[in-house]
PDB file of N, CA and C in Angstrom:
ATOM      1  N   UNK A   1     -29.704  63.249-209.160  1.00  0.00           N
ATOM      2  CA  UNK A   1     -28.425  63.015-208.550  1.00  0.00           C
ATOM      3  C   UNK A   1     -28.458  61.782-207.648  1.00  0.00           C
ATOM      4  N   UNK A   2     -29.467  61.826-206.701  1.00  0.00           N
ATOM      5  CA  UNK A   2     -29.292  60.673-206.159  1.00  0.00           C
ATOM      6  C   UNK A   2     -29.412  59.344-206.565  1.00  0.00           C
ATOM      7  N   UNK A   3     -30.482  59.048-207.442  1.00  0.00           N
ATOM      8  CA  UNK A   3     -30.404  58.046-208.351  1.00  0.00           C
ATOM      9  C   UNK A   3     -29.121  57.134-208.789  1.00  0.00           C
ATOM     10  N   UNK A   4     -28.446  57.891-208.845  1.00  0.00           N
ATOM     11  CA  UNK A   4     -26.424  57.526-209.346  1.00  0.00           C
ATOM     12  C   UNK A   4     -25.957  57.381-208.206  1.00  0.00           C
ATOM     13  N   UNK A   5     -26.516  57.122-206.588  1.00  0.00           N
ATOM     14  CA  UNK A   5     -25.659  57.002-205.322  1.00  0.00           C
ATOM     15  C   UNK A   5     -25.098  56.075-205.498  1.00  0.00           C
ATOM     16  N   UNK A   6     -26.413  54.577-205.765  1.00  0.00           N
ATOM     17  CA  UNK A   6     -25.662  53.559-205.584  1.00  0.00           C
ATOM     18  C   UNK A   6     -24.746  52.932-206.496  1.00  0.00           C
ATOM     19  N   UNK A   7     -24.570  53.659-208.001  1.00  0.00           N
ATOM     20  CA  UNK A   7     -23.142  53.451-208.897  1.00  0.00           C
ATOM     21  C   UNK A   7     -21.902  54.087-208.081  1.00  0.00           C
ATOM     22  N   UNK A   8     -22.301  55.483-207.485  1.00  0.00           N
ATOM     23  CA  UNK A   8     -20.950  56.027-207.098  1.00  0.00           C
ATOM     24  C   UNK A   8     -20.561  55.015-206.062  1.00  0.00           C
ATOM     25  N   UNK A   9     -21.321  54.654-205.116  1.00  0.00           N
ATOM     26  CA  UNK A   9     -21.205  53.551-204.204  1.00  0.00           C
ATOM     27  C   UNK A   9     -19.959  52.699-204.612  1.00  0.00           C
ATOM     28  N   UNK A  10     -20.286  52.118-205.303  1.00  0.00           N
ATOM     29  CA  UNK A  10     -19.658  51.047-206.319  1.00  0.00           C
ATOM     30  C   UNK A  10     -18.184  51.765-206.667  1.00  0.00           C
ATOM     31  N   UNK A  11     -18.565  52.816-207.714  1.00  0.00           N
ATOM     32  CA  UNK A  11     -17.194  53.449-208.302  1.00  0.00           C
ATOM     33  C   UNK A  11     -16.476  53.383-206.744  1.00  0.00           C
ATOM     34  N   UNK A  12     -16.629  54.425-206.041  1.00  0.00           N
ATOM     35  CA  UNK A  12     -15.665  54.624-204.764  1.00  0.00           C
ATOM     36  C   UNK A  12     -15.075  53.239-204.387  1.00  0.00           C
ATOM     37  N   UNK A  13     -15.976  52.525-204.179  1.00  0.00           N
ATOM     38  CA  UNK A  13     -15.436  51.186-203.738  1.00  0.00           C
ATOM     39  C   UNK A  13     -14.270  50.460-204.254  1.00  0.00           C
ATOM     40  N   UNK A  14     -14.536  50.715-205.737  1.00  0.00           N
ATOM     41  CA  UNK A  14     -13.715  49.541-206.995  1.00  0.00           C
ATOM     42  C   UNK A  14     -12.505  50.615-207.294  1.00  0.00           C
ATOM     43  N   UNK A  15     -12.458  52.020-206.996  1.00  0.00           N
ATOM     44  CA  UNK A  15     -11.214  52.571-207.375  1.00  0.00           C
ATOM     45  C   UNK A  15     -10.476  53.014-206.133  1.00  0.00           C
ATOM     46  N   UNK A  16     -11.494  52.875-205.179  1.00  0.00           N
ATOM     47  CA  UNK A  16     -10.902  53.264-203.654  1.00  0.00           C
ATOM     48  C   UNK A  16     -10.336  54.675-203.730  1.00  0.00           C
ATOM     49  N   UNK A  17     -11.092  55.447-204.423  1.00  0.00           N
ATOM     50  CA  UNK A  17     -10.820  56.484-204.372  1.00  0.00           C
ATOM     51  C   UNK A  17     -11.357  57.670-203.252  1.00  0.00           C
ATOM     52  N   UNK A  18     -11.211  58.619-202.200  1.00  0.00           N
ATOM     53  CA  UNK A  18     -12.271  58.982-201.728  1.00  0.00           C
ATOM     54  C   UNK A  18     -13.205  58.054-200.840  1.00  0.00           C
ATOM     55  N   UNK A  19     -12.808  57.734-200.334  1.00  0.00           N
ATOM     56  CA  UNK A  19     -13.500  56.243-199.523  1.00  0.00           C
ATOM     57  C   UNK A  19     -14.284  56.937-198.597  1.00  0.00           C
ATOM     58  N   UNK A  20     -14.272  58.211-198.188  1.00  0.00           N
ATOM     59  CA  UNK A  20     -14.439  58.840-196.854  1.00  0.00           C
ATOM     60  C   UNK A  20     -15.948  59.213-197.212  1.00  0.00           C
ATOM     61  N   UNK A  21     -16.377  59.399-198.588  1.00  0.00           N
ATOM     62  CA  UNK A  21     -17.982  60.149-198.856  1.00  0.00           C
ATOM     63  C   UNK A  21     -18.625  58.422-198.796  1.00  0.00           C
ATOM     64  N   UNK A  22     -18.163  57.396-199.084  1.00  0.00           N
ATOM     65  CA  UNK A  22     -18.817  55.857-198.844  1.00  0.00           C
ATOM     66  C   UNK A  22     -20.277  56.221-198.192  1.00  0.00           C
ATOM     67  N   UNK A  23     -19.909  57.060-197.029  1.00  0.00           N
ATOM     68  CA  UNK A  23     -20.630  56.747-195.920  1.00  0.00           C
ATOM     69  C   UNK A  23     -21.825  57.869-195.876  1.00  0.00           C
ATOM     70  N   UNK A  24     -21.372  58.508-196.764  1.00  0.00           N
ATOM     71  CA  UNK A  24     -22.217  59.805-197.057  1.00  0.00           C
ATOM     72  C   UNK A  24     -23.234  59.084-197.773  1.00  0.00           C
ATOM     73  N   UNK A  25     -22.460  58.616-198.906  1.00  0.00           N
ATOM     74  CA  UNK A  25     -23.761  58.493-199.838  1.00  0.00           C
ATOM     75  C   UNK A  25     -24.679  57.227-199.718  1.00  0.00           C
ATOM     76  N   UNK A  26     -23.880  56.744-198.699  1.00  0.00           N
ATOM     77  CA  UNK A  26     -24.868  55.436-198.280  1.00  0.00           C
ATOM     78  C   UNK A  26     -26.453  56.056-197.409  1.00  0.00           C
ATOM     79  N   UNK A  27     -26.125  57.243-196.689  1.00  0.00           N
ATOM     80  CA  UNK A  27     -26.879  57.830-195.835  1.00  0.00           C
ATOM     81  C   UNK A  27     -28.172  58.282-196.841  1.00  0.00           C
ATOM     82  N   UNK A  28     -27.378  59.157-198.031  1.00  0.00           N
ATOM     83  CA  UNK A  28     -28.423  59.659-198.759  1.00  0.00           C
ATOM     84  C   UNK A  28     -28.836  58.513-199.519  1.00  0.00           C
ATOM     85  N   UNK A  29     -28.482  57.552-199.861  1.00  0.00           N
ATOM     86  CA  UNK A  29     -29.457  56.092-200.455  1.00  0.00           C
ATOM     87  C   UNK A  29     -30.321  56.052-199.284  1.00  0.00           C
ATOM     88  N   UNK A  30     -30.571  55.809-198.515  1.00  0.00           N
ATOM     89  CA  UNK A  30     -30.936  55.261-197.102  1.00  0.00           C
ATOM     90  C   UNK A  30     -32.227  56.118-196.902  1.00  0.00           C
ATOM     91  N   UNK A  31     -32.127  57.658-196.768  1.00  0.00           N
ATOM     92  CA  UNK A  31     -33.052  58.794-196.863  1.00  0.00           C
ATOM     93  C   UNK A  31     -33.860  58.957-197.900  1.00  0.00           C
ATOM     94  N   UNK A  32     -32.899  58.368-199.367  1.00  0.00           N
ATOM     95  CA  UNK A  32     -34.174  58.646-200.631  1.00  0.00           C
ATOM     96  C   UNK A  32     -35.350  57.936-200.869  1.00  0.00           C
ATOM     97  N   UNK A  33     -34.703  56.112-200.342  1.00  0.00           N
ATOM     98  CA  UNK A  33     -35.706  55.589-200.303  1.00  0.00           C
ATOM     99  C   UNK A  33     -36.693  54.941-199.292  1.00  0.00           C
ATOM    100  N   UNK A  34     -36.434  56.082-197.723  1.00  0.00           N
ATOM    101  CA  UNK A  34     -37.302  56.167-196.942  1.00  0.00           C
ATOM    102  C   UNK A  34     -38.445  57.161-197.398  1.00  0.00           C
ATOM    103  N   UNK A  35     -37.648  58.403-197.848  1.00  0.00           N
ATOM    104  CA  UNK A  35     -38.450  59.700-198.027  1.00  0.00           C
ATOM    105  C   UNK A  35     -39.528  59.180-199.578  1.00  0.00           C
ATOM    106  N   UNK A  36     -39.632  58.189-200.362  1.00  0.00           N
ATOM    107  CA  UNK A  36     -40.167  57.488-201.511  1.00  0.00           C
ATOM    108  C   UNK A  36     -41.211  56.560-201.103  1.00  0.00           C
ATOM    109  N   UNK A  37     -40.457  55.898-199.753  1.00  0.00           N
ATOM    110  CA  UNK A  37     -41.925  54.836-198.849  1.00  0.00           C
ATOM    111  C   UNK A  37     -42.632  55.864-197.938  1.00  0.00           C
ATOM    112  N   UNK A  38     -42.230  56.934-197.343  1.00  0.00           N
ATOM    113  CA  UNK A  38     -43.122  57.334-196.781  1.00  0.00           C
ATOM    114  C   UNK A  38     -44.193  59.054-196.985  1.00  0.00           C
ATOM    115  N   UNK A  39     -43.765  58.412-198.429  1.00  0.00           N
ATOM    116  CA  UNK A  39     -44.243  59.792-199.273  1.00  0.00           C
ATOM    117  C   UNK A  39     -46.258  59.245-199.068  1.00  0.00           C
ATOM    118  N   UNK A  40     -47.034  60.182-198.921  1.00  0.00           N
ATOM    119  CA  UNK A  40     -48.317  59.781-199.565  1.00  0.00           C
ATOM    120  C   UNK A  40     -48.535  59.237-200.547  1.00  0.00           C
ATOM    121  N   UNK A  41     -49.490  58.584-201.116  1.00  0.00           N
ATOM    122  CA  UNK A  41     -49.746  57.966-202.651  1.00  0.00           C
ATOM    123  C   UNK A  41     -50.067  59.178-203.361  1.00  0.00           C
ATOM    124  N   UNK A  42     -50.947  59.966-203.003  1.00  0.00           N
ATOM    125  CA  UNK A  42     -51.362  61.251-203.663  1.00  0.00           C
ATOM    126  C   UNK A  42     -50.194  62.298-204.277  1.00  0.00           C
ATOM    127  N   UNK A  43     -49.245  61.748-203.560  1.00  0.00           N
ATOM    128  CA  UNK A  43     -47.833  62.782-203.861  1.00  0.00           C
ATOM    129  C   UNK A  43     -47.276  61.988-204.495  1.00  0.00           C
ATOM    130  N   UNK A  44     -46.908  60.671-204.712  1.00  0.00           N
ATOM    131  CA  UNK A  44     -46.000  59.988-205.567  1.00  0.00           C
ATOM    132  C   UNK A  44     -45.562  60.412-207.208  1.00  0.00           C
ATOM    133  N   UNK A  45     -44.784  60.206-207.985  1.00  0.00           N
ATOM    134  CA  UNK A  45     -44.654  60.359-209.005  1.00  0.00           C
ATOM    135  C   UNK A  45     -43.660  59.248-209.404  1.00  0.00           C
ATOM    136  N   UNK A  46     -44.200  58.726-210.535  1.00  0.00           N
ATOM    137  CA  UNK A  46     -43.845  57.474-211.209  1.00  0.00           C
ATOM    138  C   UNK A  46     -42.077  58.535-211.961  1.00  0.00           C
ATOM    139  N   UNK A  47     -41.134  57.630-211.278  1.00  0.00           N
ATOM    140  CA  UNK A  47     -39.629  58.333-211.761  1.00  0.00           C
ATOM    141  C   UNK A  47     -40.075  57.884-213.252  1.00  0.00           C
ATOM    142  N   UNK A  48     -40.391  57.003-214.257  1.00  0.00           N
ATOM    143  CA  UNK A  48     -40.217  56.731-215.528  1.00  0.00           C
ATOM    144  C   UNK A  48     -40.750  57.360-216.164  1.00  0.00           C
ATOM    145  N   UNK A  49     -42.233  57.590-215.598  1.00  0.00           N
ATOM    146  CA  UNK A  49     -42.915  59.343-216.523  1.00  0.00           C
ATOM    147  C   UNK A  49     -42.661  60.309-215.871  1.00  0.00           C
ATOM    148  N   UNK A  50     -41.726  60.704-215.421  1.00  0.00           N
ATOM    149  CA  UNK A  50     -41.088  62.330-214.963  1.00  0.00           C
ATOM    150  C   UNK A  50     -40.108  61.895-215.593  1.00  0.00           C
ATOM    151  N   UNK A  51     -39.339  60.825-216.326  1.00  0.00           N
ATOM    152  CA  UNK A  51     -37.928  61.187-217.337  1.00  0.00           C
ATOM    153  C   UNK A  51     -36.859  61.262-216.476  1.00  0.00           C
ATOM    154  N   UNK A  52     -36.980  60.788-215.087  1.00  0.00           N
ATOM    155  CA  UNK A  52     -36.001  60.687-214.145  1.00  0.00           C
ATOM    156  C   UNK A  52     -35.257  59.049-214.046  1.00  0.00           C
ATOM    157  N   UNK A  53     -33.936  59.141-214.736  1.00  0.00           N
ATOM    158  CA  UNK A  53     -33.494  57.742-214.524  1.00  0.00           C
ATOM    159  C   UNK A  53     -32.712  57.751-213.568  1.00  0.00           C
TER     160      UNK A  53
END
């Protein structure tokens, strides 16, 4: 799900639909790819071999 933040990002923007979650999902972009840098290496998992696009 989060993966698609920063399209919905976009969608919301370009149809101005719902403008009010903008800020939401900017937060959860913001958190996924803190919680991704400050993961251990030992814990990492490559998103392309887990089939996660």
């Amino acid at each position: 799900m989060l993966a698609h933040c920063p399209g919905a990002i976009v969608s919301h923007l370009v149809t101005g639909c719902q403008l009010g979650e903008v800020a939401v999902l900017g937060v959860l972009v913001i958190l996924t790819g803190l919680s991704r840098r400050l993961r251990p290496a030992g814990r990492r998992m490559d998103t392309a071999a887990a089939g996660i696009m």
